[in-house]
N, C-alpha and C. Protein backbone atom coordinates (compact mmCIF):
# COMPACT_ATOMS: atom_id res chain seq x y z
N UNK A 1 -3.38 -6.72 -4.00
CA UNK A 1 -2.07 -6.90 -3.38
C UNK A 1 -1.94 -5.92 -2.22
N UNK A 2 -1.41 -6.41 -1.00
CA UNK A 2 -1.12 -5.80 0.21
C UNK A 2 -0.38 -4.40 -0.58
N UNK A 3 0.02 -3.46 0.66
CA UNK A 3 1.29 -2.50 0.33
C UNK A 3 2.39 -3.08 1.06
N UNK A 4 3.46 -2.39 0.66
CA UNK A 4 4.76 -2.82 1.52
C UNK A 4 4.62 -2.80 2.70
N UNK A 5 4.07 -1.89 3.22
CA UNK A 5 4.34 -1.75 5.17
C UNK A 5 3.28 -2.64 5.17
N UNK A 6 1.94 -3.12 4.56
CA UNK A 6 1.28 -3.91 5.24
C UNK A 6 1.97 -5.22 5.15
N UNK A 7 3.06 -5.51 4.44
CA UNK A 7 3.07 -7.25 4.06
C UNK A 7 4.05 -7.28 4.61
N UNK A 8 4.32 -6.45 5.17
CA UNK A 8 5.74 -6.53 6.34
C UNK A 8 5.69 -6.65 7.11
N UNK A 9 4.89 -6.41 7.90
CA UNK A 9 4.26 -6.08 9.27
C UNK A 9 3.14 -7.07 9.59
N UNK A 10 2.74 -7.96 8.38
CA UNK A 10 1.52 -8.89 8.00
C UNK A 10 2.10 -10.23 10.19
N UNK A 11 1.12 -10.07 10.69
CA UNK A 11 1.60 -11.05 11.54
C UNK A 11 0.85 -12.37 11.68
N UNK A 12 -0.53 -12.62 10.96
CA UNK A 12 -0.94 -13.92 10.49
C UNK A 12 -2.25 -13.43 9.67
N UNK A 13 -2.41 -14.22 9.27
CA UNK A 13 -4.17 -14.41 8.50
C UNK A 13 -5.53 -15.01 8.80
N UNK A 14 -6.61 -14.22 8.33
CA UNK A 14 -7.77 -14.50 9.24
C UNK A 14 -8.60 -15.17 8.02
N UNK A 15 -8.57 -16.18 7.08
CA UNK A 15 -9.04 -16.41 6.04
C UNK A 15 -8.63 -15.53 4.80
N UNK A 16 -9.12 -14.68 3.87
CA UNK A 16 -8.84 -14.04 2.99
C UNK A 16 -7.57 -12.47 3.70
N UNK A 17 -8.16 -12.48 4.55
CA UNK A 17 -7.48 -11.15 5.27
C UNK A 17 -6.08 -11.18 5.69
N UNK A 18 -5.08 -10.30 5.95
CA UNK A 18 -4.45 -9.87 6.44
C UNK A 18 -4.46 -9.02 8.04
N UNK A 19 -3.73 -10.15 8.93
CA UNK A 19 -3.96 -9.19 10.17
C UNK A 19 -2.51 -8.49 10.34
N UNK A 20 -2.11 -7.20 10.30
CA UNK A 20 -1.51 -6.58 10.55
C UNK A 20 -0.61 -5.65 11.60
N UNK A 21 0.66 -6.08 11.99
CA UNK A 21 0.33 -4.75 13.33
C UNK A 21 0.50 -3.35 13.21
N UNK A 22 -0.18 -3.23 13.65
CA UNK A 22 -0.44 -1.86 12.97
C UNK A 22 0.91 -0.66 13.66
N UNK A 23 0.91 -0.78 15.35
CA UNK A 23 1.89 -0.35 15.85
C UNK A 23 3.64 -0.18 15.33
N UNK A 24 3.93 -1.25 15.09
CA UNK A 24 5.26 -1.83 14.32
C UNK A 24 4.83 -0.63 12.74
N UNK A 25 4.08 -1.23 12.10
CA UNK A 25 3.64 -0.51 10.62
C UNK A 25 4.65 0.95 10.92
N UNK A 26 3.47 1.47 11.59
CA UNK A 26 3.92 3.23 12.08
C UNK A 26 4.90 3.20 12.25
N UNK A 27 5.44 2.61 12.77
CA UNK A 27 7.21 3.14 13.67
C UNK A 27 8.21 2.93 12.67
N UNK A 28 8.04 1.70 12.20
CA UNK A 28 8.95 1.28 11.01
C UNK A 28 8.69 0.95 9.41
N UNK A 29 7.64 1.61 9.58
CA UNK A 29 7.11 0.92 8.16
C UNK A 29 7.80 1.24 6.58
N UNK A 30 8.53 2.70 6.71
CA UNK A 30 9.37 3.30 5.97
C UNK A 30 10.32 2.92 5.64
N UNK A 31 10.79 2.16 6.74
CA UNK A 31 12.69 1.52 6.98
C UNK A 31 12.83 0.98 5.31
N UNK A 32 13.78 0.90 5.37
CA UNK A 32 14.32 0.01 3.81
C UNK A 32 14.47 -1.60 4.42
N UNK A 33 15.06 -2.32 3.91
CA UNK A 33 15.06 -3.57 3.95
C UNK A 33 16.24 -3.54 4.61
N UNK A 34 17.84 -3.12 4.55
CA UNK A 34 19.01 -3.23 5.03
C UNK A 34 19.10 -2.46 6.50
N UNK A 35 18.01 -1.23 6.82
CA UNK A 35 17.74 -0.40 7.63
C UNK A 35 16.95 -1.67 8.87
N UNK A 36 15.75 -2.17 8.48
CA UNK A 36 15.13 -2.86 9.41
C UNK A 36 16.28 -4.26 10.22
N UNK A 37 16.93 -4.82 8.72
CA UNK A 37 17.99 -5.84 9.60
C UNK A 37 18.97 -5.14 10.76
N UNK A 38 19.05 -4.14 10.40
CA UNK A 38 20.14 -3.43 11.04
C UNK A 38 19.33 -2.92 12.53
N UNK A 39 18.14 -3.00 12.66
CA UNK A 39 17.54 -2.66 14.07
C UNK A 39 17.14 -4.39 14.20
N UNK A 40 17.66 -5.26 13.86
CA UNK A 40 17.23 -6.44 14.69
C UNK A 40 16.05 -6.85 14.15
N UNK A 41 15.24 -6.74 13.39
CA UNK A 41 13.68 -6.81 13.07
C UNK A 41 13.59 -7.53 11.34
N UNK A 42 14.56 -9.14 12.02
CA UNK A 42 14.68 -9.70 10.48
C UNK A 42 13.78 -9.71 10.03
N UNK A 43 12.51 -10.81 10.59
CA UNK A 43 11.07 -11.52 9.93
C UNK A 43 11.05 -9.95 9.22
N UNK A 44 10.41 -8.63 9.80
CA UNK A 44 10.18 -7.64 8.88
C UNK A 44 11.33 -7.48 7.66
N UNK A 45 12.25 -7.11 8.00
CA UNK A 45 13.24 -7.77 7.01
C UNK A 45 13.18 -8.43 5.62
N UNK A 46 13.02 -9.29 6.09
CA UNK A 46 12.93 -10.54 4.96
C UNK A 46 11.72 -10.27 4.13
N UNK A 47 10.92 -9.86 4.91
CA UNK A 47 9.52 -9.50 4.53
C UNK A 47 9.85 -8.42 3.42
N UNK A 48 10.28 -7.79 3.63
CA UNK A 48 10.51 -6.78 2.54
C UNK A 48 11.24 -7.29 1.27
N UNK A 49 11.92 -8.15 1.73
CA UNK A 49 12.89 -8.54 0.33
C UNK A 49 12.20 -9.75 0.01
N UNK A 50 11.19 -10.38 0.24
CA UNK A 50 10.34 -10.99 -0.44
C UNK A 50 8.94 -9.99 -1.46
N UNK A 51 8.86 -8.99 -0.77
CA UNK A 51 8.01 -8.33 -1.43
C UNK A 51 8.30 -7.66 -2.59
N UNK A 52 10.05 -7.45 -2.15
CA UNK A 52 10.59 -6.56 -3.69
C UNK A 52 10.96 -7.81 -4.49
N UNK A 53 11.62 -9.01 -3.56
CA UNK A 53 12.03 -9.67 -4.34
C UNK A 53 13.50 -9.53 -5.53
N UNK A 54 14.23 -8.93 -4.65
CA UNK A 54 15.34 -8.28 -5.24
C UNK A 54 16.30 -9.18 -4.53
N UNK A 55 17.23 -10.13 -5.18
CA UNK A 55 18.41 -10.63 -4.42
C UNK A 55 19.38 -10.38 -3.73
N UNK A 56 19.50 -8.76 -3.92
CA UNK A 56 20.38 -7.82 -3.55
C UNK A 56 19.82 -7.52 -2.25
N UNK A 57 18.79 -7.88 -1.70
CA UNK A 57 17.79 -7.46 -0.30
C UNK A 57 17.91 -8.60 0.20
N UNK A 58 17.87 -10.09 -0.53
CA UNK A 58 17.73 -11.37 0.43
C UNK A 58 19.17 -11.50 1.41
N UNK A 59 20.00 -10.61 0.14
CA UNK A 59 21.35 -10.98 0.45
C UNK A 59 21.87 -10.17 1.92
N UNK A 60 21.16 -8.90 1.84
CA UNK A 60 21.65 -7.26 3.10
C UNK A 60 20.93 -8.31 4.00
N UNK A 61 19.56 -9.00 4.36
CA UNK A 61 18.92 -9.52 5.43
C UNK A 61 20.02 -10.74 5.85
N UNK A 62 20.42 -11.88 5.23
CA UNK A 62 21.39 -12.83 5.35
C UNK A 62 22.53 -12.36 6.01
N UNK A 63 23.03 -11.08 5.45
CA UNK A 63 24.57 -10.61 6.08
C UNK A 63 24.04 -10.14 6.99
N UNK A 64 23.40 -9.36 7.39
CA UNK A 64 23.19 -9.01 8.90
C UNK A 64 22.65 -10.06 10.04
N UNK A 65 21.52 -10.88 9.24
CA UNK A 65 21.59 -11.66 10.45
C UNK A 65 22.93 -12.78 11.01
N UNK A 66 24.02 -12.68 10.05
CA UNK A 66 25.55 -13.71 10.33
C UNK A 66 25.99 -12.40 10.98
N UNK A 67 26.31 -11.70 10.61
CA UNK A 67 27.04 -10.58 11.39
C UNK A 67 26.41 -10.48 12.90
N UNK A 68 24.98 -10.16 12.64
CA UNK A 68 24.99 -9.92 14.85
C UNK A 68 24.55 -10.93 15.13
N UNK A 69 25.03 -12.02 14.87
CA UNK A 69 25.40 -13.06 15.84
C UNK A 69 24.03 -14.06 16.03
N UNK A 70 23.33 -14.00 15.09
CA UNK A 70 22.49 -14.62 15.13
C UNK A 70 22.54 -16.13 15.03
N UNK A 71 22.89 -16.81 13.60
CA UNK A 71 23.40 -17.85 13.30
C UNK A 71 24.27 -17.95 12.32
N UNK A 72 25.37 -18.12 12.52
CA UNK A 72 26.44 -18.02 11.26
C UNK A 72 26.86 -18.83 10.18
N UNK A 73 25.47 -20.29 10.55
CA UNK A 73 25.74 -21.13 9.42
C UNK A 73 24.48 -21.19 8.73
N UNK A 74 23.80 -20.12 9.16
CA UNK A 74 22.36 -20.25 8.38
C UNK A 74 22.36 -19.75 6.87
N UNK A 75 21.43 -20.02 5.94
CA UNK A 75 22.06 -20.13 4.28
C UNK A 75 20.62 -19.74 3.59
N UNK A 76 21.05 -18.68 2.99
CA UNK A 76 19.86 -17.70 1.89
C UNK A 76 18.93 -18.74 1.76
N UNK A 77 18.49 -19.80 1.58
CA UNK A 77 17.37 -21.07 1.08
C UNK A 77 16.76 -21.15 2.46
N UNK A 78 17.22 -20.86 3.39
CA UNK A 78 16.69 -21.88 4.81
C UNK A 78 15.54 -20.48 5.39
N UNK A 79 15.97 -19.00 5.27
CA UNK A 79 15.26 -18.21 5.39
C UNK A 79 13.75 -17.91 5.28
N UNK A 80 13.32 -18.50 4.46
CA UNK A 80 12.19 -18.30 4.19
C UNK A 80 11.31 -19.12 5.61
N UNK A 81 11.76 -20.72 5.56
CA UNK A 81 11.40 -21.52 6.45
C UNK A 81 11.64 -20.87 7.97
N UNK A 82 12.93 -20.54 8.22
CA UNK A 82 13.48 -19.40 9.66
C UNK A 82 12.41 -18.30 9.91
N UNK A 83 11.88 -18.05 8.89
CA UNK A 83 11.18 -16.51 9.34
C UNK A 83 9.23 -16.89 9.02
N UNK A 84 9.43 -18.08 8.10
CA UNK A 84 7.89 -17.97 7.93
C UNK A 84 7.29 -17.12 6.98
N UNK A 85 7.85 -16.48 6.17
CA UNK A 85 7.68 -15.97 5.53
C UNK A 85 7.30 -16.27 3.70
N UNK A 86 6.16 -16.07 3.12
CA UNK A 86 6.04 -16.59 1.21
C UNK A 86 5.23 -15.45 0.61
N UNK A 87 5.30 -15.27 -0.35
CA UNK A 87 4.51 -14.39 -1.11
C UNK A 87 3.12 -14.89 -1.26
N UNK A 88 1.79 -13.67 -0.52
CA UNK A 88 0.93 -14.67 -0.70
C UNK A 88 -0.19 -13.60 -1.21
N UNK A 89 -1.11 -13.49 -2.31
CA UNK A 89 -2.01 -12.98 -2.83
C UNK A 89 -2.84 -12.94 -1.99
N UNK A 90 -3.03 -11.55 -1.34
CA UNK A 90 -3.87 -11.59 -0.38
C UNK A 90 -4.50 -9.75 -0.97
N UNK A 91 -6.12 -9.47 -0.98
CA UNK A 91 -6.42 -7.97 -1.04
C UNK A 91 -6.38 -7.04 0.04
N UNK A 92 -7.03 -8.04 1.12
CA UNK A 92 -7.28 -6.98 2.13
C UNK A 92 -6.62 -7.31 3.16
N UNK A 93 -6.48 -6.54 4.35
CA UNK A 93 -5.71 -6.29 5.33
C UNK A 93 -6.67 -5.63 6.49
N UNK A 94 -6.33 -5.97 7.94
CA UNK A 94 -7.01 -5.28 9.37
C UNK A 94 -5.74 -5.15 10.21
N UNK A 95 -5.80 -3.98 10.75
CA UNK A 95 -4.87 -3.63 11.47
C UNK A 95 -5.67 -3.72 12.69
N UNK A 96 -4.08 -4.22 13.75
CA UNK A 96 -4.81 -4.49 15.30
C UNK A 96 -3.75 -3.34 15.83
């Protein structure tokens, strides 16, 4: 299983691998889940509250993205599809 900052930061896959950015990782990789919505940086976002998987996280990413104005009729189910984002069993990871 990835770590948190890697499956957050995960920006596509190279077969078994994880390609990562590595830049983003560093800068923000610490943020909490309600912290990253709050700098604009849903996909990471969401990413996190898929990784904890805590409803209480799907929910802080949802309210912030209605609050700054993103889309205000968009709905906790549609997210996953919006951001691209699934839980995916992956070991390894490369940072670019």
């Amino acid at each position: 299983m990835l770590s948190r900052e890697n499956f957050i930061f995960t920006i596509g896959y190279d077969g078994p691998v994880a390609v990562v950015d590595n830049q983003a990782r560093k800068k923000y990789g610490k943020l909490g889940t309600g912290e990253l919505a709050e700098k604009g940086l849903f996909r990471a976002a969401y990413s996190s509250a898929v990784f904890s998987s805590d409803p209480k996280e799907f929910e802080l990413v949802l309210e912030a993205y209605k609050r700054l104005g993103k889309d205000s009729t968009v709905e906790l189910n549609t997210l996953e599809r919006l951001f691209g984002v699934s839980p995916v069993d992956v070991k390894r990871s490369i940072s670019l």
